[in-house]
PDB file of N, CA and C in Angstrom:
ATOM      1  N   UNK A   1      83.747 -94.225  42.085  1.00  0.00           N
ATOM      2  CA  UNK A   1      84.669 -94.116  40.971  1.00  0.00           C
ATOM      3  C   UNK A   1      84.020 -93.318  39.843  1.00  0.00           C
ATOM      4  N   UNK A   2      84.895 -92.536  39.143  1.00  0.00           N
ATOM      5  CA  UNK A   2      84.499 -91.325  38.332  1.00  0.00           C
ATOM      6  C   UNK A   2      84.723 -92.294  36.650  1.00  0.00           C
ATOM      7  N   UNK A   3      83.789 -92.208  35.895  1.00  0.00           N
ATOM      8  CA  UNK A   3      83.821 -93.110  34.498  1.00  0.00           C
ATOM      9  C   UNK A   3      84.196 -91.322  33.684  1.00  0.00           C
ATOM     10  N   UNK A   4      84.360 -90.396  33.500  1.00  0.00           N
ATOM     11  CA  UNK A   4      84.597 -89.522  32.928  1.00  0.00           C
ATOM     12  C   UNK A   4      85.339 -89.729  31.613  1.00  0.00           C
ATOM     13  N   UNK A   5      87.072 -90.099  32.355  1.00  0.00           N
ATOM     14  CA  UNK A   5      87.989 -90.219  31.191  1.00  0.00           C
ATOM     15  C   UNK A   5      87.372 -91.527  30.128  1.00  0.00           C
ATOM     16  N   UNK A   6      86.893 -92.384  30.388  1.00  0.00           N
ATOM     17  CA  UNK A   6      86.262 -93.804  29.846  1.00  0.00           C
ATOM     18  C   UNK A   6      85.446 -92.934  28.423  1.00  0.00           C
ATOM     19  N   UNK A   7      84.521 -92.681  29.096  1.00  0.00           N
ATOM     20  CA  UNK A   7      83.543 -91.987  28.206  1.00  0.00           C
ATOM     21  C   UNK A   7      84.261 -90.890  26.958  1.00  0.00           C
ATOM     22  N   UNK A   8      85.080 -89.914  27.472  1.00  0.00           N
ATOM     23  CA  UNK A   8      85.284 -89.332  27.061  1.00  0.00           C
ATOM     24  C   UNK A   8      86.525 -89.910  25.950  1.00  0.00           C
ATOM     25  N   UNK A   9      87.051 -90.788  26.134  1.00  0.00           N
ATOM     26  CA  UNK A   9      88.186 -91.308  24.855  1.00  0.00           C
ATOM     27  C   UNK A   9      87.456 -92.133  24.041  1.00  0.00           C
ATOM     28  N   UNK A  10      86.115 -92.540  24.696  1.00  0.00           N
ATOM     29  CA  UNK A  10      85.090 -93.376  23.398  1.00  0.00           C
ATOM     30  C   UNK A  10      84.910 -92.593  22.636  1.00  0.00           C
ATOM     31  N   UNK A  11      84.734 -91.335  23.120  1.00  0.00           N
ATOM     32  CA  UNK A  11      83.993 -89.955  22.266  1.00  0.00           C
ATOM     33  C   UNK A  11      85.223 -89.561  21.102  1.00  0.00           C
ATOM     34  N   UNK A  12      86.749 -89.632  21.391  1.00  0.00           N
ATOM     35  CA  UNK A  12      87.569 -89.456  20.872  1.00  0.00           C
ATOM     36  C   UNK A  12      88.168 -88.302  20.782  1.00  0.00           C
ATOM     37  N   UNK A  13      87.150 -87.209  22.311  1.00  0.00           N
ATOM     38  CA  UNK A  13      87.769 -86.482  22.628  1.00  0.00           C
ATOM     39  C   UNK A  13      89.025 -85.838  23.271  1.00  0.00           C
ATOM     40  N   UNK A  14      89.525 -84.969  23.383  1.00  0.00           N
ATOM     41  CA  UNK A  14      90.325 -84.458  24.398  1.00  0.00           C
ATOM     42  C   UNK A  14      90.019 -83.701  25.732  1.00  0.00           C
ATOM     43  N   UNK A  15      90.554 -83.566  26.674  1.00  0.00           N
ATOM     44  CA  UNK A  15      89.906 -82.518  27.861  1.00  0.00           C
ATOM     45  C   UNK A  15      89.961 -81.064  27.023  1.00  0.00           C
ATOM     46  N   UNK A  16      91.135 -80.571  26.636  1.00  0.00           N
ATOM     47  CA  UNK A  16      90.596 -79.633  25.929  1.00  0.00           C
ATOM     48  C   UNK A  16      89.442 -79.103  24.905  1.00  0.00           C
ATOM     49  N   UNK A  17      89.152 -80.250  24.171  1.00  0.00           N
ATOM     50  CA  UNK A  17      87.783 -80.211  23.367  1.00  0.00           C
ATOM     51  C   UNK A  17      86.660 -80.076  24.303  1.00  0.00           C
ATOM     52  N   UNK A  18      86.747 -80.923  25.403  1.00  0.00           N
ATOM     53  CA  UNK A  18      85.346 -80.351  26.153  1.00  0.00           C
ATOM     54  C   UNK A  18      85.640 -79.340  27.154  1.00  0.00           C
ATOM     55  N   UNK A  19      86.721 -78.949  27.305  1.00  0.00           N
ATOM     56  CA  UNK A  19      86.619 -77.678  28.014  1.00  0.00           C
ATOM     57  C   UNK A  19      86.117 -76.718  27.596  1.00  0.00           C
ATOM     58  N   UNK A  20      86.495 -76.767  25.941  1.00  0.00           N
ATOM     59  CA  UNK A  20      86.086 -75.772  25.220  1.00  0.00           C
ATOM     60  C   UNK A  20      84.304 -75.474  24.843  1.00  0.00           C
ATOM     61  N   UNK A  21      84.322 -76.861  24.698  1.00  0.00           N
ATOM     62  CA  UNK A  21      82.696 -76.682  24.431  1.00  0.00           C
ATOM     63  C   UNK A  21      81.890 -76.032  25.860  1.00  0.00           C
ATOM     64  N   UNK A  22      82.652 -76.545  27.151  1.00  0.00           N
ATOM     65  CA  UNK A  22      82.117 -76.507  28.269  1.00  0.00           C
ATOM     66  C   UNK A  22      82.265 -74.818  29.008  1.00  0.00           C
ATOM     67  N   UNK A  23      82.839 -74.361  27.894  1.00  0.00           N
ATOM     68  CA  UNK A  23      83.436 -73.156  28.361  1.00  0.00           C
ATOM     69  C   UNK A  23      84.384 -72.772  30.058  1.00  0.00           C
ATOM     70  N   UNK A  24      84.654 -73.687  30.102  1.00  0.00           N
ATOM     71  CA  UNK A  24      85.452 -74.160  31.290  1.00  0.00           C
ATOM     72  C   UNK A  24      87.223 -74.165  31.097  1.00  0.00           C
ATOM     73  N   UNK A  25      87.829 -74.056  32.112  1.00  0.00           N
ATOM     74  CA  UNK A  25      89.267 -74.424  31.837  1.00  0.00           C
ATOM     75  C   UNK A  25      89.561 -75.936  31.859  1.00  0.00           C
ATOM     76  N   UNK A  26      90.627 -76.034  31.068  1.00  0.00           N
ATOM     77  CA  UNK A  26      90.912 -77.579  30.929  1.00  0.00           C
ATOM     78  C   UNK A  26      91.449 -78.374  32.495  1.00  0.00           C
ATOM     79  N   UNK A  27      92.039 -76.907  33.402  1.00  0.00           N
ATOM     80  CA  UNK A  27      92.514 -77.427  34.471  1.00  0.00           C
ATOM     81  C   UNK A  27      91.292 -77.875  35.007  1.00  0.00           C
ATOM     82  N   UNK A  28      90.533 -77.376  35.225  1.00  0.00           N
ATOM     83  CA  UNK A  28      89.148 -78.019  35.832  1.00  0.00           C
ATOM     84  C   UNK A  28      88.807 -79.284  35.415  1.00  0.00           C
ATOM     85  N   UNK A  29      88.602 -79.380  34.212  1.00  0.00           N
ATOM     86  CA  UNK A  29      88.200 -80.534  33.513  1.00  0.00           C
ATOM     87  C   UNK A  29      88.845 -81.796  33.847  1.00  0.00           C
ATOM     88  N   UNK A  30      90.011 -81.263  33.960  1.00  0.00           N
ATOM     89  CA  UNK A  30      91.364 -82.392  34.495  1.00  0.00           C
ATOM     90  C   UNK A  30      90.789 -82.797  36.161  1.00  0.00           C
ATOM     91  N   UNK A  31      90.149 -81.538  37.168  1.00  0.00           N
ATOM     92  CA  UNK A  31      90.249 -82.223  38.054  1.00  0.00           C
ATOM     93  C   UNK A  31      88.713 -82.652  38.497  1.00  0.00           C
ATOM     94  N   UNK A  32      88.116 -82.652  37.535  1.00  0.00           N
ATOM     95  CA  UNK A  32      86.710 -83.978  37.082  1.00  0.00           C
ATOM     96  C   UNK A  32      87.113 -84.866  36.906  1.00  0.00           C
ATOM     97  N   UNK A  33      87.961 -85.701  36.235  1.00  0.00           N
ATOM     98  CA  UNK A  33      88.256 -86.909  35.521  1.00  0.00           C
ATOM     99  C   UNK A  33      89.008 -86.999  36.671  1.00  0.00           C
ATOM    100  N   UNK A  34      90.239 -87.067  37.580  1.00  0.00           N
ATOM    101  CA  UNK A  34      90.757 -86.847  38.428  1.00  0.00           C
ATOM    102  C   UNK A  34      90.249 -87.304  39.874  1.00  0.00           C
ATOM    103  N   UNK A  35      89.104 -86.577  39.919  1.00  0.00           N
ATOM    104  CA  UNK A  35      88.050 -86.874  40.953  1.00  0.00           C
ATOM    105  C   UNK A  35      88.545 -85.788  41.894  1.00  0.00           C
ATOM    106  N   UNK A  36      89.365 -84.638  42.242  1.00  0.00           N
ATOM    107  CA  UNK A  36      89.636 -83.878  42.857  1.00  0.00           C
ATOM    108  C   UNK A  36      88.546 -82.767  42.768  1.00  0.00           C
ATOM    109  N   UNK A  37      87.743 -82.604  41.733  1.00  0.00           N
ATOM    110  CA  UNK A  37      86.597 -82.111  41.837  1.00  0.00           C
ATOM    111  C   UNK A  37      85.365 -82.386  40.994  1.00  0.00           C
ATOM    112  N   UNK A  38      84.133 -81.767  41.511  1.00  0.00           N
ATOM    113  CA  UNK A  38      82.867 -82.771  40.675  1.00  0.00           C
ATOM    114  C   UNK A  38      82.343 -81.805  40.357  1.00  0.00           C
ATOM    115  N   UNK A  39      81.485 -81.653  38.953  1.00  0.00           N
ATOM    116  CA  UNK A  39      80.866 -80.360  38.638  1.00  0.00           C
ATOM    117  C   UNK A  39      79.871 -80.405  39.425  1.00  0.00           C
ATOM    118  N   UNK A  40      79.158 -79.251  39.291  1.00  0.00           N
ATOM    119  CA  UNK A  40      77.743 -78.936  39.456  1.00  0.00           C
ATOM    120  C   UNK A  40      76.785 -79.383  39.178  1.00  0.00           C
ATOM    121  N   UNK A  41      75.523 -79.425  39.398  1.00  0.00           N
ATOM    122  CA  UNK A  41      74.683 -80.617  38.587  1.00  0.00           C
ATOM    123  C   UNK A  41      74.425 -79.958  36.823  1.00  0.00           C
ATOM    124  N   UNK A  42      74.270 -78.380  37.061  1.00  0.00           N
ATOM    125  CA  UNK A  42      74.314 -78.286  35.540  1.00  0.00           C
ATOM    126  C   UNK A  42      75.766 -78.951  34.459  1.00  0.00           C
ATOM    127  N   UNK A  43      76.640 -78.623  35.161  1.00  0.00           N
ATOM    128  CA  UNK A  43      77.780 -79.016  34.291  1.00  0.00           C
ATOM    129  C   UNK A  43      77.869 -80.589  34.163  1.00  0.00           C
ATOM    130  N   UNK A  44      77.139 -80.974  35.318  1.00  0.00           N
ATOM    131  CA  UNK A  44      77.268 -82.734  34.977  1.00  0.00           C
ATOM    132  C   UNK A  44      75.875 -82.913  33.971  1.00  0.00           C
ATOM    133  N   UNK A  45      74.950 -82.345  33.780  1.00  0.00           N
ATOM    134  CA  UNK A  45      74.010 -82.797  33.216  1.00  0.00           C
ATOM    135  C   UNK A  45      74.402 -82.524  31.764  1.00  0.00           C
ATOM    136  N   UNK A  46      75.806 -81.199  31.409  1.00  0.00           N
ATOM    137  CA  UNK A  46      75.698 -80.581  30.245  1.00  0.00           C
ATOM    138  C   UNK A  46      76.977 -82.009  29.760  1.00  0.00           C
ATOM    139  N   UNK A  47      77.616 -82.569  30.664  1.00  0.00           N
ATOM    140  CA  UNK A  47      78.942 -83.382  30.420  1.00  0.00           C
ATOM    141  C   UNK A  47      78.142 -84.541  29.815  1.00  0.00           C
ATOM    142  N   UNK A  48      76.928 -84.859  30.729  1.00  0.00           N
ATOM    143  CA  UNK A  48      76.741 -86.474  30.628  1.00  0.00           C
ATOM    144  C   UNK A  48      76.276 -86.144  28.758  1.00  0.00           C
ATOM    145  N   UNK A  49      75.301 -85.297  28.517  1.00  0.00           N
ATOM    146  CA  UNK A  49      74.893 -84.736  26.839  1.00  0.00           C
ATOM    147  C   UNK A  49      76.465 -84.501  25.910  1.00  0.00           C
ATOM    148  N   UNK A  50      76.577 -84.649  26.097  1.00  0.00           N
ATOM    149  CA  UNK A  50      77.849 -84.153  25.242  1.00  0.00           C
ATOM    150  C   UNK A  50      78.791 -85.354  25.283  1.00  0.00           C
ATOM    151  N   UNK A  51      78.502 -86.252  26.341  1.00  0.00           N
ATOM    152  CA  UNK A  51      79.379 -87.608  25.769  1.00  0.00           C
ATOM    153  C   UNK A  51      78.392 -88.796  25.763  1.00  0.00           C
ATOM    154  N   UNK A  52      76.986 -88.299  25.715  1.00  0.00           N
ATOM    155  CA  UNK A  52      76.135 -89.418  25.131  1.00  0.00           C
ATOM    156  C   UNK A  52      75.993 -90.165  26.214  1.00  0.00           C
ATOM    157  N   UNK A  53      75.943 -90.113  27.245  1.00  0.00           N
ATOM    158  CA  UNK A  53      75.363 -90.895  28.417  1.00  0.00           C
ATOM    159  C   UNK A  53      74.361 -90.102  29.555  1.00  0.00           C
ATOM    160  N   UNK A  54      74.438 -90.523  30.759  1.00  0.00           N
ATOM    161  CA  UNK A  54      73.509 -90.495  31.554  1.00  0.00           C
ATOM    162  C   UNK A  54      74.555 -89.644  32.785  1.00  0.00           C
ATOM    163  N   UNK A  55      74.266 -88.648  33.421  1.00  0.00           N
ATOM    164  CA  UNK A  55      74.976 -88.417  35.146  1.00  0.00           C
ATOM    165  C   UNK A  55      75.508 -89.816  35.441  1.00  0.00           C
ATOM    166  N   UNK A  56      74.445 -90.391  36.074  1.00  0.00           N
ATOM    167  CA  UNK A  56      74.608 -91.718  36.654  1.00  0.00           C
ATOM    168  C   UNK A  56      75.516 -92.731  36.053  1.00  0.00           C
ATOM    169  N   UNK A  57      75.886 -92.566  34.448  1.00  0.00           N
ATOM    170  CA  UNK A  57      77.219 -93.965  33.823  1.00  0.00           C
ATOM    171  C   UNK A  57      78.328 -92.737  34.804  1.00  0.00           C
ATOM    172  N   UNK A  58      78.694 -92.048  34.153  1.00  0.00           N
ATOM    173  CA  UNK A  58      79.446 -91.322  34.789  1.00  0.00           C
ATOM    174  C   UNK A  58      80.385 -91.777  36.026  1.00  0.00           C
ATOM    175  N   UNK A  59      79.156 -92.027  36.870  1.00  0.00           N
ATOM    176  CA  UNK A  59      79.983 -91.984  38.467  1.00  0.00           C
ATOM    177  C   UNK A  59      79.720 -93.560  38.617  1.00  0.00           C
ATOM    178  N   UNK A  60      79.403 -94.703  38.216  1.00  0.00           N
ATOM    179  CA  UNK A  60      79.464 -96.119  38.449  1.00  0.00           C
ATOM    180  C   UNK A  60      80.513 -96.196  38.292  1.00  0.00           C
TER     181      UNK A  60
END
């Protein structure tokens, strides 16, 4: 199970806000949280920094 969206509404973000930071499309972003797709390890390492956790909260 993907903790993405969790994290990310603590943050009080939107998918668009971190798409943007992520320089990514939001459709993507959508299909992270989604679980239809998983970043890369850079993009998960740049996701887990940017919402203040770890890879690993992430995917518990």
């Amino acid at each position: 199970m993907n903790r993405i969206k969790d994290f990310r509404n603590k943050r009080n973000l939107s998918q668009a806000d971190i798409a943007k930071i992520m320089n990514i499309k939001q459709n993507t972003f959508s299909q992270w949280e989604t679980g239809k797709r998983i970043p890369n390890i850079l993009q998960g390492i740049k996701l887990a920094e940017i919402l203040e956790t770890t890879v690993e909260s992430l995917y518990k």
